[in-house]
C-alpha atoms as a PDB file:
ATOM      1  CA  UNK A   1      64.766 135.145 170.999  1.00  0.00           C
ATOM      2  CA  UNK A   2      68.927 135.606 171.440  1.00  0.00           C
ATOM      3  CA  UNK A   3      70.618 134.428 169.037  1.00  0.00           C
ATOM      4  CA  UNK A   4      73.655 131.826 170.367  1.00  0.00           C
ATOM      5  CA  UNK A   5      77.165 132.898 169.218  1.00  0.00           C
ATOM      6  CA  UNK A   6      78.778 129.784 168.090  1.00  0.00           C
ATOM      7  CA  UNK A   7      81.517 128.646 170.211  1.00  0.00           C
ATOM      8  CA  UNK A   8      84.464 126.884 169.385  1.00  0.00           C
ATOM      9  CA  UNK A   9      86.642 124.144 171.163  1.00  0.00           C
ATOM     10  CA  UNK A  10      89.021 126.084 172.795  1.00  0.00           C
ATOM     11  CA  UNK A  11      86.967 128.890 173.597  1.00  0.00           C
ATOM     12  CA  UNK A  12      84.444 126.404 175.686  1.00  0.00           C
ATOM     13  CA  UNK A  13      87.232 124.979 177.580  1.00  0.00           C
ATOM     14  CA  UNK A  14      88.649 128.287 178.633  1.00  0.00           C
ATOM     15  CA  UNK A  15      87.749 129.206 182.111  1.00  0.00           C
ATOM     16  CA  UNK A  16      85.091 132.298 182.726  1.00  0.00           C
ATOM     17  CA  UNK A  17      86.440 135.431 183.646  1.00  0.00           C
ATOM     18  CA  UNK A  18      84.738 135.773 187.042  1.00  0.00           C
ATOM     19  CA  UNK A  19      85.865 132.775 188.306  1.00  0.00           C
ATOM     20  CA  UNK A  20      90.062 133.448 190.117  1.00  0.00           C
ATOM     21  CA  UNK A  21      91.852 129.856 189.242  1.00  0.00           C
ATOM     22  CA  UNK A  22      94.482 130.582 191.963  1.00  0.00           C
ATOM     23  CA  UNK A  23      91.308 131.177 194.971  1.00  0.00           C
ATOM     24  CA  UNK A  24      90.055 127.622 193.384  1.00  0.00           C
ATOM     25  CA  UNK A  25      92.796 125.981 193.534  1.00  0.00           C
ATOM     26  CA  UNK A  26      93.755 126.873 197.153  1.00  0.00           C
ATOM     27  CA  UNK A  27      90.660 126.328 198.578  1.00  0.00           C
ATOM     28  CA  UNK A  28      89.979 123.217 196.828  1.00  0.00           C
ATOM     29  CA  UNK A  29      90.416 119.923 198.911  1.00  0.00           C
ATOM     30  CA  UNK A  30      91.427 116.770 196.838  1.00  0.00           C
ATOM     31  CA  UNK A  31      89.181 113.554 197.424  1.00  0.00           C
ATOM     32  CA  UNK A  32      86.903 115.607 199.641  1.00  0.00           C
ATOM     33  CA  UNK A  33      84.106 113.145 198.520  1.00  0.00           C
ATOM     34  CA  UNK A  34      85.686 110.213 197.809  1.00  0.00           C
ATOM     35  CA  UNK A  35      85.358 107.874 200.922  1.00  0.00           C
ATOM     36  CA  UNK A  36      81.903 109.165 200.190  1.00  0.00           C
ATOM     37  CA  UNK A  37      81.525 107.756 196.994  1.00  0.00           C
ATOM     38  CA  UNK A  38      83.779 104.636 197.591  1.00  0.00           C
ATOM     39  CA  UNK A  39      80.820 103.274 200.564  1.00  0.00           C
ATOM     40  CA  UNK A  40      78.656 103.620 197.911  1.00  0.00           C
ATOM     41  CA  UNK A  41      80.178 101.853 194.904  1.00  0.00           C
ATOM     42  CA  UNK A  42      81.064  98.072 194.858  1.00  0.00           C
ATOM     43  CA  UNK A  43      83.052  97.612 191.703  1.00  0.00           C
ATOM     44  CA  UNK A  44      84.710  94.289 191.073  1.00  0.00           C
ATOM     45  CA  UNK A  45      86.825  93.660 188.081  1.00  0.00           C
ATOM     46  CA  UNK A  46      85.782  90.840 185.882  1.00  0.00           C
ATOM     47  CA  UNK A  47      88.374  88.663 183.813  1.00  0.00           C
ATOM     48  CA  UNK A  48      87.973  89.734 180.173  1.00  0.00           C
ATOM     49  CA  UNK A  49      87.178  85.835 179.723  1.00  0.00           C
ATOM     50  CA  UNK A  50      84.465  85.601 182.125  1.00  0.00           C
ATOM     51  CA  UNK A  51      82.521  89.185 181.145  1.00  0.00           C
ATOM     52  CA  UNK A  52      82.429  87.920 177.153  1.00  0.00           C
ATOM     53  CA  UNK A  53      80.246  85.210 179.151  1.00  0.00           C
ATOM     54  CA  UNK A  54      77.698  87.347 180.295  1.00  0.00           C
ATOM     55  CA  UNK A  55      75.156  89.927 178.381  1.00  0.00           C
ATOM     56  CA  UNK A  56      74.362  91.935 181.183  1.00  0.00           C
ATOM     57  CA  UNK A  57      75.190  92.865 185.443  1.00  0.00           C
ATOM     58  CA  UNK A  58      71.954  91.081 185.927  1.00  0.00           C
ATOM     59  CA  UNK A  59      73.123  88.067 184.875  1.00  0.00           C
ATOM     60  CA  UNK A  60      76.389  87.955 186.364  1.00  0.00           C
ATOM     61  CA  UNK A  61      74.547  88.788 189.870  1.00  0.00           C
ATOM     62  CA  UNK A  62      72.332  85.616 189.052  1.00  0.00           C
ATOM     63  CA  UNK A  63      75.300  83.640 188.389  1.00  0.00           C
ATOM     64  CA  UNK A  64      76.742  84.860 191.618  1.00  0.00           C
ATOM     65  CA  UNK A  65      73.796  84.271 193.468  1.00  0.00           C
ATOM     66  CA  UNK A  66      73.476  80.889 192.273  1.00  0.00           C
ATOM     67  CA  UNK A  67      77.306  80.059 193.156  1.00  0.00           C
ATOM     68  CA  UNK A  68      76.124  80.990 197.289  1.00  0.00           C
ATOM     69  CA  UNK A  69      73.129  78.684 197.072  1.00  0.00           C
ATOM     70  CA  UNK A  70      75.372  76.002 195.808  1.00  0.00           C
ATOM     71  CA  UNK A  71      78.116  76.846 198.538  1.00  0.00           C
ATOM     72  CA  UNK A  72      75.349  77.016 200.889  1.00  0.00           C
ATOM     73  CA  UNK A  73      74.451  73.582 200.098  1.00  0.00           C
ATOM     74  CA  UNK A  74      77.938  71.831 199.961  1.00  0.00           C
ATOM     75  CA  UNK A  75      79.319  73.708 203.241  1.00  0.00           C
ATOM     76  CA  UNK A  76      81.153  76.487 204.089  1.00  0.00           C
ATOM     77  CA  UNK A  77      84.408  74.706 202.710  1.00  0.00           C
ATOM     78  CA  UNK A  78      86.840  76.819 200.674  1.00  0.00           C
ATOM     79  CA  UNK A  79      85.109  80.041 202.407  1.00  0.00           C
ATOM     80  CA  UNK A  80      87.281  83.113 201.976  1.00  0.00           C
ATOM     81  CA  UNK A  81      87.728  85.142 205.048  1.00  0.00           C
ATOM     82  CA  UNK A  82      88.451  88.728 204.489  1.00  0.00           C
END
């Protein structure tokens, strides 16, 4: 079996030989997958006060679902429109 050479730090974060920085960084195209990645992702920031509330995502999406029932059941007043 080969025996691994250790590697340090800086020599890890160096960039290989075979690869030309200057070709990668011309043909690279910034954000290229990020409208992507954004219609797949539904992040919502939580007040710092409200998340020490909760264990878990699952049970802030119960909480959430139980706030539509209840809006579904007092009327559609104070409805956001986006």
């Amino acid at each position: 079996m080969k025996e691994r050479a250790k590697v340090t730090k800086r020599q890890a974060d160096e960039l290989r030989p075979e690869y030309d920085l200057t070709a990668l960084l011309k043909s690279g195209v910034r954000g290229k997958h990020a409208q992507e990645y954004a219609a797949g992702t539904n992040l919502v920031l939580i007040e710092p006060e409200i998340y020490n509330e909760f264990g878990t995502s699952k049970e802030v999406n119960d909480a959430l679902r139980l706030v539509i029932e209840l809006r579904k059941i007092g009327g559609r007043r104070g409805r956001r429109t986006r």
